[in-house]
PDB file of N, CA and C in Angstrom:
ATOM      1  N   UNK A   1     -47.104-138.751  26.189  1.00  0.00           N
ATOM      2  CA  UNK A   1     -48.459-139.260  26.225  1.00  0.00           C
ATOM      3  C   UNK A   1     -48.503-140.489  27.120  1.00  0.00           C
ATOM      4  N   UNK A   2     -49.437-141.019  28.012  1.00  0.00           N
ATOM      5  CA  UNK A   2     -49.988-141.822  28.550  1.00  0.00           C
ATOM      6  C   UNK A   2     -50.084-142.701  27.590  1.00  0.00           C
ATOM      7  N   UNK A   3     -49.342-144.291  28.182  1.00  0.00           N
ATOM      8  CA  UNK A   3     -49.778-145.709  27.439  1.00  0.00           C
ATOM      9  C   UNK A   3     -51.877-146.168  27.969  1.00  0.00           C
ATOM     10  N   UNK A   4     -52.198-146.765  27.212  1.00  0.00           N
ATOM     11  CA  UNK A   4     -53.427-147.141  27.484  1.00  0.00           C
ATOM     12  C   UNK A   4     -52.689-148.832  28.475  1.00  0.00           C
ATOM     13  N   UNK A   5     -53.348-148.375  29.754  1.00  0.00           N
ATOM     14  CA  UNK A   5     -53.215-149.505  30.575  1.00  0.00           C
ATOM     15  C   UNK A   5     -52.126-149.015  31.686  1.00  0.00           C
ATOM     16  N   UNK A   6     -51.778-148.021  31.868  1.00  0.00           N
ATOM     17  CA  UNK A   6     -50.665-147.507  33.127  1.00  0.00           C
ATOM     18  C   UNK A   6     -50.927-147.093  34.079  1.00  0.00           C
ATOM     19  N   UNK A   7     -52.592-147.171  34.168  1.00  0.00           N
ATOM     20  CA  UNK A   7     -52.905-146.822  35.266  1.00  0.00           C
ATOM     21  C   UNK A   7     -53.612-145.290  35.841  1.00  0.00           C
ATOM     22  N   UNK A   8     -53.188-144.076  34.616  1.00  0.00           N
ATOM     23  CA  UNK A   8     -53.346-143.214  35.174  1.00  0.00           C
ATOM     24  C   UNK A   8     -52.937-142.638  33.125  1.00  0.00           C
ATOM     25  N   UNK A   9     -54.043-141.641  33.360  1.00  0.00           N
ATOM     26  CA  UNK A   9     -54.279-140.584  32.259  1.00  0.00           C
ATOM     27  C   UNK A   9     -53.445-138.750  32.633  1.00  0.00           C
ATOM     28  N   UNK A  10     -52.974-138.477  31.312  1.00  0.00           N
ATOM     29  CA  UNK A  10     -52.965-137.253  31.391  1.00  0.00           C
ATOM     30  C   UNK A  10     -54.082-136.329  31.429  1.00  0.00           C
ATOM     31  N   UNK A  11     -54.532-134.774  31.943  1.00  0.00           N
ATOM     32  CA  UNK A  11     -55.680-134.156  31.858  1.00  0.00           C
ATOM     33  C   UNK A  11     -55.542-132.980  31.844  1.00  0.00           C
ATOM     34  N   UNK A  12     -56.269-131.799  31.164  1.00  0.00           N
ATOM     35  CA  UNK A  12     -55.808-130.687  31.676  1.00  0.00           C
ATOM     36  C   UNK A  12     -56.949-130.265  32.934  1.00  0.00           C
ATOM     37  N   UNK A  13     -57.068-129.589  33.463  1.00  0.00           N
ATOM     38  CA  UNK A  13     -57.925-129.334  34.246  1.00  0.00           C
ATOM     39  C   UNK A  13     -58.101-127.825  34.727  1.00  0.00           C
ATOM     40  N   UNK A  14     -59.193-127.271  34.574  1.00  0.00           N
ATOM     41  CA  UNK A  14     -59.637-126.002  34.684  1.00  0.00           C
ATOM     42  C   UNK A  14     -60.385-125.789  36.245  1.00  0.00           C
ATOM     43  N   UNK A  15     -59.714-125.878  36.874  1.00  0.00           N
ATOM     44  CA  UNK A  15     -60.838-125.272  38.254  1.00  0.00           C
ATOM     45  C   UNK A  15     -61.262-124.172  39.060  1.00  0.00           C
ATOM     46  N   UNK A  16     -60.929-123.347  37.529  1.00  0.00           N
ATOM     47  CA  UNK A  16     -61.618-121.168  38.024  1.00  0.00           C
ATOM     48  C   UNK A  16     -61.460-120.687  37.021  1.00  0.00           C
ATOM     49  N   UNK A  17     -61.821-119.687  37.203  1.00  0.00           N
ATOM     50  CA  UNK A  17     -61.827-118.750  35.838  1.00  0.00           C
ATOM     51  C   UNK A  17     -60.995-118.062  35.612  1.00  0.00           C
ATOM     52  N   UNK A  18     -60.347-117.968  34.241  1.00  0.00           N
ATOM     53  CA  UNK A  18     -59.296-116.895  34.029  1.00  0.00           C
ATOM     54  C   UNK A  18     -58.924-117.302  32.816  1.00  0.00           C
ATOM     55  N   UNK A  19     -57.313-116.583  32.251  1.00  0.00           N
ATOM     56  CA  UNK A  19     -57.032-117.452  31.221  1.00  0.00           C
ATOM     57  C   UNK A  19     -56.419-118.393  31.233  1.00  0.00           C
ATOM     58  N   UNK A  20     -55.376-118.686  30.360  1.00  0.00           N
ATOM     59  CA  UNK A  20     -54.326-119.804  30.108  1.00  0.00           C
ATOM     60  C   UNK A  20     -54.109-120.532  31.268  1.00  0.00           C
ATOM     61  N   UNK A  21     -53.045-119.517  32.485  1.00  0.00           N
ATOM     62  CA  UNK A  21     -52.285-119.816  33.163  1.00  0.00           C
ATOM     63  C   UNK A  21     -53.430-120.355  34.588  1.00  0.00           C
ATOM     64  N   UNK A  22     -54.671-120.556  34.416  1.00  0.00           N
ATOM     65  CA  UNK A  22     -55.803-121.535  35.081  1.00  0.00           C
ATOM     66  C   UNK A  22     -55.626-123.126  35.031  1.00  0.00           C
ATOM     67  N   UNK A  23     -55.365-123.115  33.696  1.00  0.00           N
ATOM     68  CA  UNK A  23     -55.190-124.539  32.978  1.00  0.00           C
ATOM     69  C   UNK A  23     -54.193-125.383  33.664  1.00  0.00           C
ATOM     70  N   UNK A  24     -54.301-126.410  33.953  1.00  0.00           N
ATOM     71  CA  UNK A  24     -52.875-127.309  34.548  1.00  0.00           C
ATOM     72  C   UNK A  24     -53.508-128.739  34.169  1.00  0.00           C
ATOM     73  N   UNK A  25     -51.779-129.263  33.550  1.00  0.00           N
ATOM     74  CA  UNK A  25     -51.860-130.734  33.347  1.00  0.00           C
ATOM     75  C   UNK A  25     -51.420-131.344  34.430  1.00  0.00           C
ATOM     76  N   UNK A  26     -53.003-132.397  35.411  1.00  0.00           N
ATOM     77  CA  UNK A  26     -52.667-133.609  35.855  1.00  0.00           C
ATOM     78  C   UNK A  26     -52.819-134.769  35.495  1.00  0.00           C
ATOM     79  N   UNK A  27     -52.296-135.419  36.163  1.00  0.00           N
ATOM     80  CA  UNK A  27     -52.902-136.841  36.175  1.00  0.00           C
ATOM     81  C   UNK A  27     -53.985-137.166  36.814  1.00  0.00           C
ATOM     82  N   UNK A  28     -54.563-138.550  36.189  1.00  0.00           N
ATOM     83  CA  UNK A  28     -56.066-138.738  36.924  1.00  0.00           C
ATOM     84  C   UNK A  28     -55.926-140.124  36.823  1.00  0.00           C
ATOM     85  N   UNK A  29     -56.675-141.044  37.582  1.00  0.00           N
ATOM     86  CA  UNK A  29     -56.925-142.598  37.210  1.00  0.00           C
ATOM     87  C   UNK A  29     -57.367-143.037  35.917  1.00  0.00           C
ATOM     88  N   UNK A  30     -57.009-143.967  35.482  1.00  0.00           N
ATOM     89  CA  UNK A  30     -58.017-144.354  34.207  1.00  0.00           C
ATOM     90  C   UNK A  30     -59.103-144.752  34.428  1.00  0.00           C
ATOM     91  N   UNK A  31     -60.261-144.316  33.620  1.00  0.00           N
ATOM     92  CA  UNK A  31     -61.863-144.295  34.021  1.00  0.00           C
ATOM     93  C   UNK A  31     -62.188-145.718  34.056  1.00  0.00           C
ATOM     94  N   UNK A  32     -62.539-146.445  34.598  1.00  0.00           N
ATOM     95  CA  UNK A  32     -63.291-148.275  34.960  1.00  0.00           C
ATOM     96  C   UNK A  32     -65.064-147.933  34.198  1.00  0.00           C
ATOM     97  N   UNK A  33     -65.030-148.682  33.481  1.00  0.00           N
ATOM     98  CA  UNK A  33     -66.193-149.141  32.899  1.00  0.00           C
ATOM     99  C   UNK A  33     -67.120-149.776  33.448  1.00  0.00           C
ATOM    100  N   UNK A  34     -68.157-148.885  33.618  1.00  0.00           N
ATOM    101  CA  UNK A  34     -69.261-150.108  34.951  1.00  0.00           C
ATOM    102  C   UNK A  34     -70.015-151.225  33.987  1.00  0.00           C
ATOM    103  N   UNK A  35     -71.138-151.463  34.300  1.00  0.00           N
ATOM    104  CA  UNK A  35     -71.833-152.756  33.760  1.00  0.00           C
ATOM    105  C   UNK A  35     -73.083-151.976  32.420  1.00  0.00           C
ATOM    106  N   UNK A  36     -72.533-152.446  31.105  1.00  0.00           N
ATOM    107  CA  UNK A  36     -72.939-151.801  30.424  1.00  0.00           C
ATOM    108  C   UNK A  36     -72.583-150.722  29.710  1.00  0.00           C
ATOM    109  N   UNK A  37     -71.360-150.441  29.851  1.00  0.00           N
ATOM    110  CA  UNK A  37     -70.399-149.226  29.559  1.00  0.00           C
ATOM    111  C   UNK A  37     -69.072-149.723  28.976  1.00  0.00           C
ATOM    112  N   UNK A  38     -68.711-149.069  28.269  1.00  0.00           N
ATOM    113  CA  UNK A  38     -67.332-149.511  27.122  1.00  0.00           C
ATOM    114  C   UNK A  38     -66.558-147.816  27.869  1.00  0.00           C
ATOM    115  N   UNK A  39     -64.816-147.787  27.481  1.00  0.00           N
ATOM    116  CA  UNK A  39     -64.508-147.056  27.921  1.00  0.00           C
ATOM    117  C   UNK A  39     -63.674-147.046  26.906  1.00  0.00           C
ATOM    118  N   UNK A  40     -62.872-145.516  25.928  1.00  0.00           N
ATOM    119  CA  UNK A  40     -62.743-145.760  24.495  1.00  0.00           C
ATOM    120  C   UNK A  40     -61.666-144.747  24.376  1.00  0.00           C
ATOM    121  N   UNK A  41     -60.435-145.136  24.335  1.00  0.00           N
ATOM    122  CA  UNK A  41     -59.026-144.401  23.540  1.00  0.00           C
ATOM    123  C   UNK A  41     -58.994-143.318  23.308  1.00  0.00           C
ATOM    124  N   UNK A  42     -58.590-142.262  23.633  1.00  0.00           N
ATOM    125  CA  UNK A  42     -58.765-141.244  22.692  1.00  0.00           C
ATOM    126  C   UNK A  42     -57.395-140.649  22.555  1.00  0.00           C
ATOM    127  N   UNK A  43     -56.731-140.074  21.580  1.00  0.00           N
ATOM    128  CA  UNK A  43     -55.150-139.958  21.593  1.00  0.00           C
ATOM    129  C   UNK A  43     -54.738-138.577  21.326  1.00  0.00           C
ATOM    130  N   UNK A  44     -56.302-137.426  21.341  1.00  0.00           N
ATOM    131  CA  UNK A  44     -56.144-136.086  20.850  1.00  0.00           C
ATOM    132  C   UNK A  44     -57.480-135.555  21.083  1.00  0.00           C
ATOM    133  N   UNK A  45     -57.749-134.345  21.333  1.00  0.00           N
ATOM    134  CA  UNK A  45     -58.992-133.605  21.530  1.00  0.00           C
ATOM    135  C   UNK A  45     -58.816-132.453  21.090  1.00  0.00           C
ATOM    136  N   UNK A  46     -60.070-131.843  20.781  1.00  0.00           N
ATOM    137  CA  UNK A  46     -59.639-130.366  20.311  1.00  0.00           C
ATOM    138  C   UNK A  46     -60.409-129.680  21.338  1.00  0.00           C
ATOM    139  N   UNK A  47     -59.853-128.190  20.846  1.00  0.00           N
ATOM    140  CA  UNK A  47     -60.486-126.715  22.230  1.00  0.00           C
ATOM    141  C   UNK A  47     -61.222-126.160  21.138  1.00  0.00           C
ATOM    142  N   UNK A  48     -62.585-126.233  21.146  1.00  0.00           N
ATOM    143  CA  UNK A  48     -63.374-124.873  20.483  1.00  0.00           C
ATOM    144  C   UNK A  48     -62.971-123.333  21.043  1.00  0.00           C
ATOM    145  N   UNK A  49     -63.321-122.259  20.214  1.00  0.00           N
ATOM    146  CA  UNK A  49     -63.398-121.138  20.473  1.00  0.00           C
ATOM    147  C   UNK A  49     -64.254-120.879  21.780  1.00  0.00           C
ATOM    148  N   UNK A  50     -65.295-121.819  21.920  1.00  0.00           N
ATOM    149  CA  UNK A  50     -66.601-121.437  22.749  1.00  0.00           C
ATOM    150  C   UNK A  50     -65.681-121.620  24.194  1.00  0.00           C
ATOM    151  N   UNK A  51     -64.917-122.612  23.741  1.00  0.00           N
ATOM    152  CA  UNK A  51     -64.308-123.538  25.321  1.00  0.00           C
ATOM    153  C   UNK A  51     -63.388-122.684  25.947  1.00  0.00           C
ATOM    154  N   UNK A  52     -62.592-121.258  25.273  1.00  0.00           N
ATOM    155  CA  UNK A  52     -62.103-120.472  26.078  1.00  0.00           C
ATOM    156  C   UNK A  52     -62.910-119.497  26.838  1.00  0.00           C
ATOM    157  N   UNK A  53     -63.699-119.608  25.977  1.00  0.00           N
ATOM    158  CA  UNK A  53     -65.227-118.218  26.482  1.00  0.00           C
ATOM    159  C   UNK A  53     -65.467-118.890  28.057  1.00  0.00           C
ATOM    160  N   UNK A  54     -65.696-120.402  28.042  1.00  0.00           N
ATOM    161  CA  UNK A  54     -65.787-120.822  29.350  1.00  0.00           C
ATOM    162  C   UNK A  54     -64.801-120.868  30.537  1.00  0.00           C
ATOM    163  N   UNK A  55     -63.710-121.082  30.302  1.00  0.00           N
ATOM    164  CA  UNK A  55     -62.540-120.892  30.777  1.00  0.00           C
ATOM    165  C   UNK A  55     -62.447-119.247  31.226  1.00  0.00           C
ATOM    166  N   UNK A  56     -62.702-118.412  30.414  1.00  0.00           N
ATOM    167  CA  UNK A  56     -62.470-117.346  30.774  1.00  0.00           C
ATOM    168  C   UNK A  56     -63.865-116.573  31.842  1.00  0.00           C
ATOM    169  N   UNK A  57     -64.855-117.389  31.956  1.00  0.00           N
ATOM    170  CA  UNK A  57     -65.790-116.638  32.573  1.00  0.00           C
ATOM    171  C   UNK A  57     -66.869-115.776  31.540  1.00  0.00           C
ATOM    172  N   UNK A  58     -66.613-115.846  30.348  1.00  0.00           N
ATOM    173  CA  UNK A  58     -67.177-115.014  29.594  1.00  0.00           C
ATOM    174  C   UNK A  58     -69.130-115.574  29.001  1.00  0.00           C
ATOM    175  N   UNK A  59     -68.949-116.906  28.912  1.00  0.00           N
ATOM    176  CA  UNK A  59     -69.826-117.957  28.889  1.00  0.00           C
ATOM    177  C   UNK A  59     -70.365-118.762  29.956  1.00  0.00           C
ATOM    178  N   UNK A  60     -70.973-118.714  30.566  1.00  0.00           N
ATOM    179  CA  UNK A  60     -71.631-119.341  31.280  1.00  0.00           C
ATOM    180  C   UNK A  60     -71.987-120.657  31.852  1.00  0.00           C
ATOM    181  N   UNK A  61     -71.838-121.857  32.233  1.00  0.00           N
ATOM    182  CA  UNK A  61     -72.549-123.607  32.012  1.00  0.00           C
ATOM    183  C   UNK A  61     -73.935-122.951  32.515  1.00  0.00           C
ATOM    184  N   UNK A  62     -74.888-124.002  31.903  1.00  0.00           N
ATOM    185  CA  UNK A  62     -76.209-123.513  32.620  1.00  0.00           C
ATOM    186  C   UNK A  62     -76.189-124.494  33.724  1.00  0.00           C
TER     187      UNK A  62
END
Protein backbone atom coordinates (compact mmCIF):
# COMPACT_ATOMS: atom_id res chain seq x y z
CA UNK A 1 0.00 0.00 0.00
CA UNK A 2 0.94 3.61 -0.65
CA UNK A 3 2.09 5.83 2.53
CA UNK A 4 -0.17 9.03 2.61
CA UNK A 5 2.42 11.75 1.58
CA UNK A 6 4.87 9.78 -1.09
CA UNK A 7 3.89 11.42 -3.62
CA UNK A 8 2.08 9.08 -5.73
CA UNK A 9 -1.10 6.66 -5.14
CA UNK A 10 -1.80 3.18 -6.13
CA UNK A 11 -4.92 2.76 -8.84
CA UNK A 12 -6.47 0.30 -10.74
CA UNK A 13 -7.41 1.56 -13.97
CA UNK A 14 -9.84 0.36 -16.59
CA UNK A 15 -9.33 1.90 -20.07
CA UNK A 16 -11.67 -0.65 -22.43
CA UNK A 17 -13.84 -3.07 -22.15
CA UNK A 18 -13.47 -6.57 -21.30
CA UNK A 19 -12.85 -8.57 -18.32
CA UNK A 20 -10.35 -8.92 -15.53
CA UNK A 21 -7.27 -8.97 -17.54
CA UNK A 22 -8.41 -4.94 -18.75
CA UNK A 23 -7.77 -3.96 -15.22
CA UNK A 24 -4.11 -2.76 -14.39
CA UNK A 25 -2.56 -1.38 -11.25
CA UNK A 26 -0.84 2.09 -11.72
CA UNK A 27 0.40 4.66 -10.14
CA UNK A 28 -0.96 8.16 -10.25
CA UNK A 29 0.03 11.53 -8.40
CA UNK A 30 -1.59 12.30 -5.23
CA UNK A 31 -4.71 14.46 -5.87
CA UNK A 32 -3.80 18.50 -4.58
CA UNK A 33 -6.73 20.06 -3.02
CA UNK A 34 -7.75 23.34 -4.69
CA UNK A 35 -9.30 26.30 -2.72
CA UNK A 36 -12.15 25.02 -0.86
CA UNK A 37 -11.60 21.35 -1.17
CA UNK A 38 -10.28 18.82 1.53
CA UNK A 39 -8.65 15.70 0.03
CA UNK A 40 -9.44 12.44 2.32
CA UNK A 41 -7.54 8.91 3.02
CA UNK A 42 -8.98 6.19 1.91
CA UNK A 43 -7.20 2.72 2.74
CA UNK A 44 -9.86 0.27 0.88
CA UNK A 45 -12.73 0.44 -1.66
CA UNK A 46 -15.10 -1.94 -2.71
CA UNK A 47 -16.27 -3.31 -6.52
CA UNK A 48 -20.09 -3.57 -6.78
CA UNK A 49 -21.59 -6.22 -8.95
CA UNK A 50 -22.87 -3.26 -11.20
CA UNK A 51 -19.00 -2.15 -11.56
CA UNK A 52 -18.12 -5.35 -13.50
CA UNK A 53 -21.25 -4.96 -15.75
CA UNK A 54 -19.27 -1.69 -16.61
CA UNK A 55 -16.01 -3.03 -17.05
CA UNK A 56 -17.36 -5.60 -19.10
CA UNK A 57 -19.35 -3.46 -21.58
CA UNK A 58 -22.52 -4.91 -20.45
CA UNK A 59 -23.77 -1.51 -18.71
CA UNK A 60 -23.48 1.44 -20.15
CA UNK A 61 -22.17 5.30 -18.42
CA UNK A 62 -24.77 7.63 -19.68
Amino acid sequence: MTTVGSGTRAAVQIAETGGPEVMHLVQRPDPVAGEGEVTVAVAAAGVNFIDTYHRSGLYELP
